[in-house]
N, C-alpha and C. Protein backbone atom coordinates (compact mmCIF):
# COMPACT_ATOMS: atom_id res chain seq x y z
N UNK A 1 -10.88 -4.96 -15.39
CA UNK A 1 -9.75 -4.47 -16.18
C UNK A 1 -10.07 -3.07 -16.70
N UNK A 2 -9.17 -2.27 -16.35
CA UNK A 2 -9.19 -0.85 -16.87
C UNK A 2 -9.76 -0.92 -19.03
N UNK A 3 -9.95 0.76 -19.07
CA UNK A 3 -10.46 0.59 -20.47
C UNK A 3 -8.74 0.43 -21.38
N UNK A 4 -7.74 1.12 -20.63
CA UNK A 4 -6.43 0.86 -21.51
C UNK A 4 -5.78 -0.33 -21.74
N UNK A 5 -5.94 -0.94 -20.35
CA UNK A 5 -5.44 -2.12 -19.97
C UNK A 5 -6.43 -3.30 -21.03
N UNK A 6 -7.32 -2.88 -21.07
CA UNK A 6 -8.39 -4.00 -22.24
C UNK A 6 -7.98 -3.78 -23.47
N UNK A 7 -7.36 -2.18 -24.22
CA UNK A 7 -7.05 -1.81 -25.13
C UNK A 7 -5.95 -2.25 -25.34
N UNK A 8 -4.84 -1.88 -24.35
CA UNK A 8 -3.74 -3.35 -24.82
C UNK A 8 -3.64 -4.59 -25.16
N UNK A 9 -4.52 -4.94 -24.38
CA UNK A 9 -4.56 -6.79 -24.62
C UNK A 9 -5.29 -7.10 -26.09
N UNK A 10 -6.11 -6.09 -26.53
CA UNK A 10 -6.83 -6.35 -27.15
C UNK A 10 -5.64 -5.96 -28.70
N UNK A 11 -4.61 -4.88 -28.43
CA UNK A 11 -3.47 -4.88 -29.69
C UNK A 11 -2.71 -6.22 -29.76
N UNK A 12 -2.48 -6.36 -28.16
CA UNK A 12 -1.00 -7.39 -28.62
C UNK A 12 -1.73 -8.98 -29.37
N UNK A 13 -3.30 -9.07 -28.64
CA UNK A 13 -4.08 -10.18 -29.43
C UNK A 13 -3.77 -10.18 -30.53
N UNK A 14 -4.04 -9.18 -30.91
CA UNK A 14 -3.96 -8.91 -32.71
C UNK A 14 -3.03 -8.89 -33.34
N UNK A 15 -1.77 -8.32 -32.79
CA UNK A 15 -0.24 -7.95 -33.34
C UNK A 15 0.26 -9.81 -33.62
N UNK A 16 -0.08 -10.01 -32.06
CA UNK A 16 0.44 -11.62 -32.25
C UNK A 16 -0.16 -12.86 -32.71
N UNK A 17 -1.62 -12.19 -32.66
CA UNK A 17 -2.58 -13.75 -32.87
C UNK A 17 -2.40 -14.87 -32.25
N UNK A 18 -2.47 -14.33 -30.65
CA UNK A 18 -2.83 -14.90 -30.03
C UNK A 18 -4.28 -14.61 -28.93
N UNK A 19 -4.59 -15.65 -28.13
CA UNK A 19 -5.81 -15.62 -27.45
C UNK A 19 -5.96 -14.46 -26.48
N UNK A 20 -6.74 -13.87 -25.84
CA UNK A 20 -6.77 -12.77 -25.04
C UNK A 20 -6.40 -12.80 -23.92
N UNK A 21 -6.67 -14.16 -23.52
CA UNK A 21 -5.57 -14.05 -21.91
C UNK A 21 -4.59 -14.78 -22.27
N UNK A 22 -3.78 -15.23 -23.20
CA UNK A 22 -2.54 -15.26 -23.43
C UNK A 22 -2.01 -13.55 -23.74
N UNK A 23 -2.66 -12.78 -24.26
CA UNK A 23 -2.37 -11.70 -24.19
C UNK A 23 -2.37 -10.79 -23.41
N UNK A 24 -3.17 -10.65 -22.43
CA UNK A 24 -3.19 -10.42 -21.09
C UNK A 24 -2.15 -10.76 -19.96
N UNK A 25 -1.86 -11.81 -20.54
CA UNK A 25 -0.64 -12.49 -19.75
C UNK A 25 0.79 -11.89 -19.90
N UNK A 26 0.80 -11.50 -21.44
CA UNK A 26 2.10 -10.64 -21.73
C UNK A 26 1.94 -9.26 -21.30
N UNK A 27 0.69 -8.86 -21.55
CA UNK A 27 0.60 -7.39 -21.31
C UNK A 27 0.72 -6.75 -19.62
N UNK A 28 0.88 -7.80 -18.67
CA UNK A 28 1.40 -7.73 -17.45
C UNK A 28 2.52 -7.91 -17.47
N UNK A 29 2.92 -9.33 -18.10
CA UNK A 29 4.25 -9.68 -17.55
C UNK A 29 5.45 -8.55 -18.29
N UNK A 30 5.15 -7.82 -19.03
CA UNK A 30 6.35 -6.88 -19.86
C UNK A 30 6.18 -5.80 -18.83
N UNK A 31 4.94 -5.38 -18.90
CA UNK A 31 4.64 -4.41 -17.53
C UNK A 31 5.67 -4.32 -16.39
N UNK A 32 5.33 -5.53 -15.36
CA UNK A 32 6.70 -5.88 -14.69
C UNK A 32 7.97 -5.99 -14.96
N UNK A 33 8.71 -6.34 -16.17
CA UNK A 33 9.76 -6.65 -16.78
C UNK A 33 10.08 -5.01 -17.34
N UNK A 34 9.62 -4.33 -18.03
CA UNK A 34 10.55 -3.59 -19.00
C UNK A 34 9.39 -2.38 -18.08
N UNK A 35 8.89 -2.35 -17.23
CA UNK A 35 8.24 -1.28 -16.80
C UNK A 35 6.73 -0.45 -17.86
N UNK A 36 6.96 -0.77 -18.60
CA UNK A 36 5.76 -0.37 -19.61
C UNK A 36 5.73 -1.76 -20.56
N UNK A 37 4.86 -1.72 -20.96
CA UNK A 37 3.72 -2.93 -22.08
C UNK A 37 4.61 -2.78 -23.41
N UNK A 38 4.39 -1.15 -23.55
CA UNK A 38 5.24 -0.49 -24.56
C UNK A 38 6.43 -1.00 -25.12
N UNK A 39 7.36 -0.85 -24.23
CA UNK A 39 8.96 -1.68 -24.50
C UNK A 39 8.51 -2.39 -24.74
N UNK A 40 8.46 -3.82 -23.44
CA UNK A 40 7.97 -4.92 -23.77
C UNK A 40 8.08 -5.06 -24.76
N UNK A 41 6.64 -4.88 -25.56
CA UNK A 41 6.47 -5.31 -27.20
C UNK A 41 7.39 -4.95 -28.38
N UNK A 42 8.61 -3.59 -27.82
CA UNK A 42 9.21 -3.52 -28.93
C UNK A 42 10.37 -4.03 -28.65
N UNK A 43 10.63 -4.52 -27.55
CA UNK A 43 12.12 -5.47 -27.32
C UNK A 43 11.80 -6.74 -27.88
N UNK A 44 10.56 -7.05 -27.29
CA UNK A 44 10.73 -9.20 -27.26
C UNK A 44 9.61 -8.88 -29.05
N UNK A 45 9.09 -8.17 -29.57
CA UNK A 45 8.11 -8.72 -31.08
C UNK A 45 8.53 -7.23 -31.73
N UNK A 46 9.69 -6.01 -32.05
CA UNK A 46 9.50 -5.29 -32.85
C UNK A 46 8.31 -4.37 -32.85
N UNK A 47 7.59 -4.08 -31.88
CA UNK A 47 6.66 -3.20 -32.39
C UNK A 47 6.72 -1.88 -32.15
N UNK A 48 6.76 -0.97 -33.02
CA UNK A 48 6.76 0.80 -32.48
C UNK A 48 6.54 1.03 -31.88
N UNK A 49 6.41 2.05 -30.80
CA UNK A 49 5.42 2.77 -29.88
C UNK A 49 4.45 2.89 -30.27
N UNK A 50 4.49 4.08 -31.45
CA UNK A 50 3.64 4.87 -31.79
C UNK A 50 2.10 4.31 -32.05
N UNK A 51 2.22 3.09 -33.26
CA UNK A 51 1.00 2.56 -33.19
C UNK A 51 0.25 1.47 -32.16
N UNK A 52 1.03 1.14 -30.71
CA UNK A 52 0.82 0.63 -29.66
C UNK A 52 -0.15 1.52 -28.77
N UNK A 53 0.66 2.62 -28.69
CA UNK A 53 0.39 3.46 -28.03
C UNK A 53 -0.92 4.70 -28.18
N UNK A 54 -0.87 5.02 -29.06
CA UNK A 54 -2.13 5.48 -30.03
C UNK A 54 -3.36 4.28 -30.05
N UNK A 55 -3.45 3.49 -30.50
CA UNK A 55 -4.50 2.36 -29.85
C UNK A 55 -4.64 2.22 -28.20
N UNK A 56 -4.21 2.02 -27.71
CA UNK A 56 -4.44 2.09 -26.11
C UNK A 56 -5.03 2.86 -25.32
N UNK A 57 -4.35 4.16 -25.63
CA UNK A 57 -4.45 5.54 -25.60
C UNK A 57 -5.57 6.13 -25.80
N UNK A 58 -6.42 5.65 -26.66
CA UNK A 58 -7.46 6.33 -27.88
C UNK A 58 -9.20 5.79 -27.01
N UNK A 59 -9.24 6.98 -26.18
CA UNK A 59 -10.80 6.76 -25.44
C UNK A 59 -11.40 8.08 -25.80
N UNK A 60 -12.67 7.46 -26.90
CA UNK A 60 -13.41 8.75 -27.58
C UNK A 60 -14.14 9.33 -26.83
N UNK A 61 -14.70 8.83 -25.29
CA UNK A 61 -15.21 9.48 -24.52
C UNK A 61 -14.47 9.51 -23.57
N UNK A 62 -13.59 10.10 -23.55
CA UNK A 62 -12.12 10.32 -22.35
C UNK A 62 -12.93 10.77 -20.96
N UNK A 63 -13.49 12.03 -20.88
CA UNK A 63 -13.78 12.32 -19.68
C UNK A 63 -14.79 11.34 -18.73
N UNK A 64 -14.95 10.20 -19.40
CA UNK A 64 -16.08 9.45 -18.87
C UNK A 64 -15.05 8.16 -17.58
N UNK A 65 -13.78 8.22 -18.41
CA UNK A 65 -12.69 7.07 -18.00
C UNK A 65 -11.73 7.60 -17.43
N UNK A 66 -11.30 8.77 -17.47
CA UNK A 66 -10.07 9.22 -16.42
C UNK A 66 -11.18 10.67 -15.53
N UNK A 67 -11.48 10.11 -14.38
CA UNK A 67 -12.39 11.31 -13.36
C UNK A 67 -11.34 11.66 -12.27
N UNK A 68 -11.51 12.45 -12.13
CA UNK A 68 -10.51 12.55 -10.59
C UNK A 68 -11.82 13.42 -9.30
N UNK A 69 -11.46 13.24 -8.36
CA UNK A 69 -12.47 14.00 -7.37
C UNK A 69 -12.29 15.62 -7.30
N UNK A 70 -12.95 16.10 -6.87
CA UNK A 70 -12.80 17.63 -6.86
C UNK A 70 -12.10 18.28 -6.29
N UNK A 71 -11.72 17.59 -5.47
CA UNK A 71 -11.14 17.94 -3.98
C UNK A 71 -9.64 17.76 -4.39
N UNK A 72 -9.13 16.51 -5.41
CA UNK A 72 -7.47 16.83 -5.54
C UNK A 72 -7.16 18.15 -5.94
N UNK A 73 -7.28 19.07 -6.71
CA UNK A 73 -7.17 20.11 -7.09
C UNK A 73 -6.68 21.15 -6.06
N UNK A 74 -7.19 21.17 -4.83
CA UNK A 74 -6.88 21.91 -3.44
C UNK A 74 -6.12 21.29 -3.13
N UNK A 75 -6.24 19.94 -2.50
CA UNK A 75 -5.15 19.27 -2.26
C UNK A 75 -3.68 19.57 -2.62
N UNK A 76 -3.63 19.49 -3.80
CA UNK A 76 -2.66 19.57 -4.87
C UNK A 76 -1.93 21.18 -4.51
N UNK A 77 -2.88 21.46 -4.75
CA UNK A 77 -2.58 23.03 -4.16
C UNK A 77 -2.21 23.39 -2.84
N UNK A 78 -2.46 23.09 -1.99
CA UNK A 78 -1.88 23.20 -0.87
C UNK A 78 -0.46 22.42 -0.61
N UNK A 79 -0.15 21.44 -1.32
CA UNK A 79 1.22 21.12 -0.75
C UNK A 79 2.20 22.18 -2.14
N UNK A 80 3.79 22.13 -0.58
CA UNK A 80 4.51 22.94 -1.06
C UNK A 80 5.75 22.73 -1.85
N UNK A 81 6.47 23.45 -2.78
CA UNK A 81 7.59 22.64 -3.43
C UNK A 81 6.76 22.82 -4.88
N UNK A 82 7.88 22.27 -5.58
CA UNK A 82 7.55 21.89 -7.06
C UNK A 82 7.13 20.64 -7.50
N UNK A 83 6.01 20.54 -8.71
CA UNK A 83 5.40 19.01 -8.56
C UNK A 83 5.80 19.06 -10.14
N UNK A 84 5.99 17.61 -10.15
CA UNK A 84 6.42 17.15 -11.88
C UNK A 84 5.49 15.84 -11.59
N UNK A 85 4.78 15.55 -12.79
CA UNK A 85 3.96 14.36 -13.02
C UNK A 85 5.54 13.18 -13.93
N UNK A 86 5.31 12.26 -13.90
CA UNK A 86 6.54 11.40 -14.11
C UNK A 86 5.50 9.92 -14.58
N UNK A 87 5.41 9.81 -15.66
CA UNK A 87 4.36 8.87 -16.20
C UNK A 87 5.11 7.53 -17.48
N UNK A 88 4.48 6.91 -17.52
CA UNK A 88 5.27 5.73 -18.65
C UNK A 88 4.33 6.23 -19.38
N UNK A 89 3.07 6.80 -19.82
CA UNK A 89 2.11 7.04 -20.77
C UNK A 89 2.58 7.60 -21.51
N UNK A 90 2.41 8.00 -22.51
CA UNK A 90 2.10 8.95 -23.22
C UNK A 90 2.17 10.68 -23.51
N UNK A 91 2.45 11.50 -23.69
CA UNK A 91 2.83 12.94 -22.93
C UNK A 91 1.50 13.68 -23.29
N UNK A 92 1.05 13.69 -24.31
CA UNK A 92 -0.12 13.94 -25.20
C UNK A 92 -1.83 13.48 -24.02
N UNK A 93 -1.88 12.37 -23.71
CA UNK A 93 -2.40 11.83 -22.83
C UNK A 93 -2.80 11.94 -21.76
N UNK A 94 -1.87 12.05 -20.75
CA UNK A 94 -1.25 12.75 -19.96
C UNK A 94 -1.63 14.46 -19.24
N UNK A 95 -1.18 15.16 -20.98
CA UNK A 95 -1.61 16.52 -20.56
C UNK A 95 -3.55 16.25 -21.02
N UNK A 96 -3.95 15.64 -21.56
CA UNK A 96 -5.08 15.46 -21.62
C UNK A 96 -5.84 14.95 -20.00
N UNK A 97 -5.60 14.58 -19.62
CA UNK A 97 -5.78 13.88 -18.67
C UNK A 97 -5.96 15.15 -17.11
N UNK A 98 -5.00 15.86 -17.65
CA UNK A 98 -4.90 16.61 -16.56
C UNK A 98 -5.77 18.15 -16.59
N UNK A 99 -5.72 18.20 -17.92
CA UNK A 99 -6.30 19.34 -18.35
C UNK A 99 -8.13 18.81 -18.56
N UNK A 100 -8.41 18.07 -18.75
CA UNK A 100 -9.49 17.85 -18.54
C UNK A 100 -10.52 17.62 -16.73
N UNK A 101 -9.47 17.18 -16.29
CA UNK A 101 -10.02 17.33 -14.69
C UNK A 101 -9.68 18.44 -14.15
N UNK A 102 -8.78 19.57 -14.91
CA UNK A 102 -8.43 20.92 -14.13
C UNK A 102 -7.27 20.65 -12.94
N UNK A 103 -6.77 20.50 -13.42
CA UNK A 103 -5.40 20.11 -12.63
C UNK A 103 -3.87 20.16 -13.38
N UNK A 104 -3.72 20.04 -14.70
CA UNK A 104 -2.92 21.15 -15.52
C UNK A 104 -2.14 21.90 -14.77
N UNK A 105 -2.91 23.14 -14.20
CA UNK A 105 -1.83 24.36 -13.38
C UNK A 105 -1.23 23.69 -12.40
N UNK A 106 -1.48 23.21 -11.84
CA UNK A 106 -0.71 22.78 -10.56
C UNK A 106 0.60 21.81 -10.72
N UNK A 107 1.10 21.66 -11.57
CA UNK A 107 2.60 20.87 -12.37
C UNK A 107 3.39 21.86 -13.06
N UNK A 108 4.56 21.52 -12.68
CA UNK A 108 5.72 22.12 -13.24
C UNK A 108 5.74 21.81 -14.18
N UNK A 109 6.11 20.21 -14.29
CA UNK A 109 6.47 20.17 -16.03
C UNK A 109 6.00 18.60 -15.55
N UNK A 110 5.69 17.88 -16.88
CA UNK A 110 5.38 16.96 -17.27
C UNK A 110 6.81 15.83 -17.65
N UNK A 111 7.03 14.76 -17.35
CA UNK A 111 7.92 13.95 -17.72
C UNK A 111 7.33 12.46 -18.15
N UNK A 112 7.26 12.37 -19.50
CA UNK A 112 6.12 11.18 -20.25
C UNK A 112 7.10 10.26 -21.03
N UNK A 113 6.50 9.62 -21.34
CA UNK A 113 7.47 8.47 -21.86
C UNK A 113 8.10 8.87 -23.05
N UNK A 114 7.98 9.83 -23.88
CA UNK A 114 8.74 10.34 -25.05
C UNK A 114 9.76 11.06 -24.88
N UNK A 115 10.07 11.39 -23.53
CA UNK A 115 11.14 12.36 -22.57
C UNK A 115 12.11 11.14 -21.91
N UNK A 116 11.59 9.95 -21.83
CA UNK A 116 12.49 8.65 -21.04
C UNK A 116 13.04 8.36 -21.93
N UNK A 117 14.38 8.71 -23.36
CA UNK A 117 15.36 8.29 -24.07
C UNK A 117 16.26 8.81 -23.48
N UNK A 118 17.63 7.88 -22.98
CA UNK A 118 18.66 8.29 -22.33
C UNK A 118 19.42 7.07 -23.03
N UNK A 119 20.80 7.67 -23.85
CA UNK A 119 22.06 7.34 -24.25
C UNK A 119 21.48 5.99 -25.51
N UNK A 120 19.89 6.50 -26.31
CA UNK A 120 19.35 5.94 -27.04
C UNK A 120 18.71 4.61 -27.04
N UNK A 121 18.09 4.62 -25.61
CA UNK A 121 17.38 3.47 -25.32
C UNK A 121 16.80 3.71 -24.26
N UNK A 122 15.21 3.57 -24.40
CA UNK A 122 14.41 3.78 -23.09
C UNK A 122 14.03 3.32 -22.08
N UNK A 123 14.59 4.58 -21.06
CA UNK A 123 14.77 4.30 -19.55
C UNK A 123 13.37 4.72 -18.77
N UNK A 124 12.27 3.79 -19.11
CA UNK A 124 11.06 4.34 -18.37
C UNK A 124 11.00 3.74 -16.87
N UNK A 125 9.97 4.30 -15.94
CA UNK A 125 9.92 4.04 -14.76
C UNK A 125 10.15 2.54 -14.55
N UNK A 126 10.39 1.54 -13.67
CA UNK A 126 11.47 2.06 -12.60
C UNK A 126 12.82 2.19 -12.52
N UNK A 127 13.61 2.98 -13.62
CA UNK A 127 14.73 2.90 -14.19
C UNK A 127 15.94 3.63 -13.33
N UNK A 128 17.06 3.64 -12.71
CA UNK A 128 17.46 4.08 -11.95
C UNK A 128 18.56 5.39 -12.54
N UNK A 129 18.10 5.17 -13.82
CA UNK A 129 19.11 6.26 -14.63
C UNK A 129 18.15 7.20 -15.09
N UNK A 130 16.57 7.13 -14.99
CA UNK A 130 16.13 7.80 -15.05
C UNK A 130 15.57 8.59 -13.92
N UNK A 131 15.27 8.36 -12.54
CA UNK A 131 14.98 9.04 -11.45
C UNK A 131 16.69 10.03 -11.35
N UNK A 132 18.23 9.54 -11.92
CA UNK A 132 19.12 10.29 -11.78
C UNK A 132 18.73 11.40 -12.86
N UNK A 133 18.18 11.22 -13.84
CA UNK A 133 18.19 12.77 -14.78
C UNK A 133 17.42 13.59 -14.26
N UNK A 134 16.23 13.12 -13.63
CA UNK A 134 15.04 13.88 -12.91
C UNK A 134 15.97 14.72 -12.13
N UNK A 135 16.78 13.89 -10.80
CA UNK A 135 17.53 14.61 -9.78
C UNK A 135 18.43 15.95 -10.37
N UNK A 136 19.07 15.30 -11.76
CA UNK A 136 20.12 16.59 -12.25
C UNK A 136 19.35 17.24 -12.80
N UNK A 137 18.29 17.45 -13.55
CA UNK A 137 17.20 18.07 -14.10
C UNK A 137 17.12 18.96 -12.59
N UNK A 138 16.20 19.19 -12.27
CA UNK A 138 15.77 19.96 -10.21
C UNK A 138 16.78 20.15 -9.92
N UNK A 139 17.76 19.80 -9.83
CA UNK A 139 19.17 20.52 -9.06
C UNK A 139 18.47 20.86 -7.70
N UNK A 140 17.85 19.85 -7.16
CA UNK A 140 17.91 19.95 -5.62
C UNK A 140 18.64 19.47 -4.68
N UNK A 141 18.70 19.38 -3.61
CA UNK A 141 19.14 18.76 -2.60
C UNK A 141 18.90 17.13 -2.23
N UNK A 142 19.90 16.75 -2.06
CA UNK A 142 19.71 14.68 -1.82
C UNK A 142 18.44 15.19 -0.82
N UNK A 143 17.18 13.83 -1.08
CA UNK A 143 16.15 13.60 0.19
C UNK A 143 15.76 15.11 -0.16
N UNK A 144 15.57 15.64 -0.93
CA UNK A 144 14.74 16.70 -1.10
C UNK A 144 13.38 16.85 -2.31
N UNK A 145 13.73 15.17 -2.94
CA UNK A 145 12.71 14.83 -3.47
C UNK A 145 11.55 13.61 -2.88
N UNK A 146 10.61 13.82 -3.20
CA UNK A 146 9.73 12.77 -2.45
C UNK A 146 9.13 12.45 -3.75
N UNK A 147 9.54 10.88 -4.14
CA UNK A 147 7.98 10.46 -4.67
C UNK A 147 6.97 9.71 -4.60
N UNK A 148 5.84 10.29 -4.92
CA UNK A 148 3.95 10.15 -4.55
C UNK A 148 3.77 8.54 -5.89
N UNK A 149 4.02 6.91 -5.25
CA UNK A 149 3.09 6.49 -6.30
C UNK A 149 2.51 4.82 -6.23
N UNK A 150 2.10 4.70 -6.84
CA UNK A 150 1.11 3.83 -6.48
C UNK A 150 1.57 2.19 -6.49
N UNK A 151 2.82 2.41 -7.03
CA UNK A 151 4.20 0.96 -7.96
C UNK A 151 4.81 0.61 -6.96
N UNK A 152 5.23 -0.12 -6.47
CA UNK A 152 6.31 -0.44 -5.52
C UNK A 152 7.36 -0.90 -6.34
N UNK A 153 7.59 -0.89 -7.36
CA UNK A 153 8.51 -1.30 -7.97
C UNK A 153 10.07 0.30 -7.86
N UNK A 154 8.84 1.06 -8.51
CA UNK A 154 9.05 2.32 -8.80
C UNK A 154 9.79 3.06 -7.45
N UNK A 155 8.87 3.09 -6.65
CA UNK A 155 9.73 3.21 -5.32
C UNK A 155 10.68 2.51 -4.72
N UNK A 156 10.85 1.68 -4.76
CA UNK A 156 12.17 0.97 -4.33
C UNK A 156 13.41 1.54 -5.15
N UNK A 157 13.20 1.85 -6.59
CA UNK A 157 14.68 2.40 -7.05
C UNK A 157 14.49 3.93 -6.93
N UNK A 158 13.81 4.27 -6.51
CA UNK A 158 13.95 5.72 -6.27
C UNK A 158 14.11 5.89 -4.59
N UNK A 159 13.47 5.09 -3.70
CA UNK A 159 14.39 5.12 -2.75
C UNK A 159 16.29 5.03 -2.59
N UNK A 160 16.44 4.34 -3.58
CA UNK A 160 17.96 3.45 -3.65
C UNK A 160 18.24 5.02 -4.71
N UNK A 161 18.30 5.95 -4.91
CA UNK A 161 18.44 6.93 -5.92
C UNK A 161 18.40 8.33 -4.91
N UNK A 162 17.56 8.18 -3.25
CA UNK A 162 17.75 9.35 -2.68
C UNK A 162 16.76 10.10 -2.54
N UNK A 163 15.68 9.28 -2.82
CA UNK A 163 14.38 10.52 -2.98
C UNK A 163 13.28 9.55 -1.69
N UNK A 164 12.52 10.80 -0.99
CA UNK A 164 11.97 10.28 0.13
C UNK A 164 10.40 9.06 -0.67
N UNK A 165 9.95 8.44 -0.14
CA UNK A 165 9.41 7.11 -1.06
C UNK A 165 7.54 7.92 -0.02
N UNK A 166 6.79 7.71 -0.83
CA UNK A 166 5.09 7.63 -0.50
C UNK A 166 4.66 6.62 -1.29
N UNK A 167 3.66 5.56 -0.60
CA UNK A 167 3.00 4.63 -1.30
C UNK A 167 1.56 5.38 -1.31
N UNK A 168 1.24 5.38 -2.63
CA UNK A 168 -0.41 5.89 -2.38
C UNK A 168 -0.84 4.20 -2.95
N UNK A 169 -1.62 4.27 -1.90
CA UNK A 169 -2.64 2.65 -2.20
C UNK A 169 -3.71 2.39 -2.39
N UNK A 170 -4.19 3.49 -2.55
CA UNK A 170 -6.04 4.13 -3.31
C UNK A 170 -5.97 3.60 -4.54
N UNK A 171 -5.19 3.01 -5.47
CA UNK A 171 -5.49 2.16 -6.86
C UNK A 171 -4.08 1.17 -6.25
N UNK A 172 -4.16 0.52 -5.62
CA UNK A 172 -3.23 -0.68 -5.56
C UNK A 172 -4.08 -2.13 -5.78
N UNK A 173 -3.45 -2.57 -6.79
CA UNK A 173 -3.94 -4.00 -7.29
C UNK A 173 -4.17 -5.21 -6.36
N UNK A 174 -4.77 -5.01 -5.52
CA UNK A 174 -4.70 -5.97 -4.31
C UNK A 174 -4.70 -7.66 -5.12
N UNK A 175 -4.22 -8.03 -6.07
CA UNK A 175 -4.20 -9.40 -6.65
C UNK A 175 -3.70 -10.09 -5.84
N UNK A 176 -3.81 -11.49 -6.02
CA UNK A 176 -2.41 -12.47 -5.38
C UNK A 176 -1.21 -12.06 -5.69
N UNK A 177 -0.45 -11.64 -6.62
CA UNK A 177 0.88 -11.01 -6.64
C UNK A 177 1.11 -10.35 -5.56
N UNK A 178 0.32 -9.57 -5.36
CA UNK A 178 0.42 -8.05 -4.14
C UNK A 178 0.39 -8.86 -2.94
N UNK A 179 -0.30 -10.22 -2.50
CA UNK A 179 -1.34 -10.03 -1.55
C UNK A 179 -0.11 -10.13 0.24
N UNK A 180 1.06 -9.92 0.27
CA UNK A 180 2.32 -10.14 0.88
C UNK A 180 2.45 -8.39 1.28
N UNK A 181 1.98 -7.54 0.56
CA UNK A 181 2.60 -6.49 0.94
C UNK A 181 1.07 -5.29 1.88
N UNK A 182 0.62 -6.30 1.31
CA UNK A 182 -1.45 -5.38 1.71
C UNK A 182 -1.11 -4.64 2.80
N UNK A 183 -0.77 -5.21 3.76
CA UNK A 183 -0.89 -4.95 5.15
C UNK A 183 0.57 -4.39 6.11
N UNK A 184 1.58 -4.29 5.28
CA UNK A 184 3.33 -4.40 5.47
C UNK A 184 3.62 -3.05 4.49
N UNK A 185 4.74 -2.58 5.65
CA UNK A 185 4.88 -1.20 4.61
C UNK A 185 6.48 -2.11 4.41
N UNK A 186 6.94 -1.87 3.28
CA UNK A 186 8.72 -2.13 2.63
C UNK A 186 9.46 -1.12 2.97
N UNK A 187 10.50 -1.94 3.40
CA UNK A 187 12.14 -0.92 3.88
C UNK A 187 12.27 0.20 3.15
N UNK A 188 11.88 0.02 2.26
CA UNK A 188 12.15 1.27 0.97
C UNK A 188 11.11 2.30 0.74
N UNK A 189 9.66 2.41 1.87
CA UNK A 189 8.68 3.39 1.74
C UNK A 189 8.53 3.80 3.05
N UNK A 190 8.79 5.44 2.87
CA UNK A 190 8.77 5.60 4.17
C UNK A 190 7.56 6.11 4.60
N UNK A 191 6.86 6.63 3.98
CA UNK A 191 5.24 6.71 4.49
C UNK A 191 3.98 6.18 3.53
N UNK A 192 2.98 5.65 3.85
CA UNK A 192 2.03 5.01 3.29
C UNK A 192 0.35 5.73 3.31
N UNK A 193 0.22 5.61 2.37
CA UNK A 193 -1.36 6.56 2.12
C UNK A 193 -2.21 5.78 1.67
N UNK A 194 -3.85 6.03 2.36
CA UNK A 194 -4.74 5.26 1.63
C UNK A 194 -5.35 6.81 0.22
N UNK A 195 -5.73 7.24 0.78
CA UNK A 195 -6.05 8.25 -0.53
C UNK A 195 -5.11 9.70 -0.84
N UNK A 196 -5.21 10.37 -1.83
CA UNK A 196 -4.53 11.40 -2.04
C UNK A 196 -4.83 12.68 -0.85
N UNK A 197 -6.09 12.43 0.24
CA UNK A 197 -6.55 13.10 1.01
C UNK A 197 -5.80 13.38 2.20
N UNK A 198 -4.86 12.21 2.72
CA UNK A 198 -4.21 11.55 3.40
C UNK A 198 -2.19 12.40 3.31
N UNK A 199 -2.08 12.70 2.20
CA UNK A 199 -0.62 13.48 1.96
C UNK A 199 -0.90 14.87 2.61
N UNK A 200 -1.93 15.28 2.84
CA UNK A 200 -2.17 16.63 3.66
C UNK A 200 -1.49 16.50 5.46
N UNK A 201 -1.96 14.86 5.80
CA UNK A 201 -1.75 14.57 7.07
C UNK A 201 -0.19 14.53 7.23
N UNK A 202 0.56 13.84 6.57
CA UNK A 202 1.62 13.55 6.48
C UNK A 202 2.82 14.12 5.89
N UNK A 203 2.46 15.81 4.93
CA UNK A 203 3.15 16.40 4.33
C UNK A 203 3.95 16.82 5.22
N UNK A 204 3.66 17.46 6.58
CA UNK A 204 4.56 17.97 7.27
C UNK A 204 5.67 17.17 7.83
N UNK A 205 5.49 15.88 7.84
CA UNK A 205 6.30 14.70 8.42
C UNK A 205 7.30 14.74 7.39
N UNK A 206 6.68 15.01 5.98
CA UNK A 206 7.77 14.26 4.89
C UNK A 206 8.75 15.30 4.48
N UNK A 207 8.05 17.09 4.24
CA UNK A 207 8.89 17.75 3.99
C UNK A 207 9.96 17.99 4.93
């Protein structure tokens, strides 16, 4: 279990007083359901973001837990177009995250979960009213967006929204939940990646 993913389970234990893999248990299943842990907890028990999120969030030795390889940075750089990071985290986080592995410059703009309020209720990933603000936001062309991610959830409504679909599967949860799709690409992804090394091969296919 990731260090956030332990940091959640380890709030909602506490918020609810209950056992840790009863808490664990919610802290997936809202995951799936409301797309972030976050909601989740403030739809079905009242709880803020803010102090959810700030606990979770909060790794005093950060650079030790979010590493990236050296090599995304070029990567990154070499493909063409405009890149927006599009995250349920945190925005604060986030730019931490990126700015600490040196990868910062290479994003347009950041879109974090404090940016997902639409018509006063939050539309975080895989929300289909939110991949539409992204689209009117860019004022690009239908199929002129592609997105890079690791959710299949996420991609499926952004396929159904017009935007070309990449599975990156270099952090895919191979659990029993998953274990149906391991080997099977879905109607709704049109190209599949094992590492971020791999979108170099295939950029020309997708743009």
């Amino acid at each position: 279990m990731s260090t956030i993913n332990s940091r959640m389970t380890s709030f909602i234990q506490s918020e609810l007083s209950i056992s840790f893999e009863e808490a664990n248990r919610l802290r997936v299943e809202y995951w799936k359901r409301y797309g972030t842990t976050a909601r989740g907890m403030q739809e079905r028990h009242g709880v803020s973001f803010q102090p959810f999120l700030s606990f979770s969030h909060h790794l005093p030795c950060f650079e030790l837990y979010v590493k990236f390889k050296p090599y995304v940075g070029r990567i990154l750089g070499s493909l063409i177009g405009k890149k927006y990071v599009v995250t349920n985290s945190p925005k604060n986080y986030a730019v931490e995250v990126l700015k600490k592995n040196g990868l910062l410059k290479y994003f347009d703009e950041i879109c974090a979960l404090e940016g997902m309020w639409i018509n006063s209720q939050l539309r975080c990933k895989p929300a289909r009213l939110l991949w539409q603000r992204i689209l009117d936001k860019t004022g690009a062309k239908k199929n002129h967006h592609i997105l890079v991610d690791d959710t299949l959830a996420n991609l499926r409504t952004a396929k159904n929204m017009g935007f070309k679909t990449v599975w990156m599967r270099e952090y895919f949860n191979k659990g029993p939940v998953h274990t149906k799709h391991i080997f099977n690409r879905p109607r709704y992804v049109d190209f599949m990646v094992s590492t971020i090394k791999d979108l170099t091969r295939v950029s020309g296919k997708i743009c």
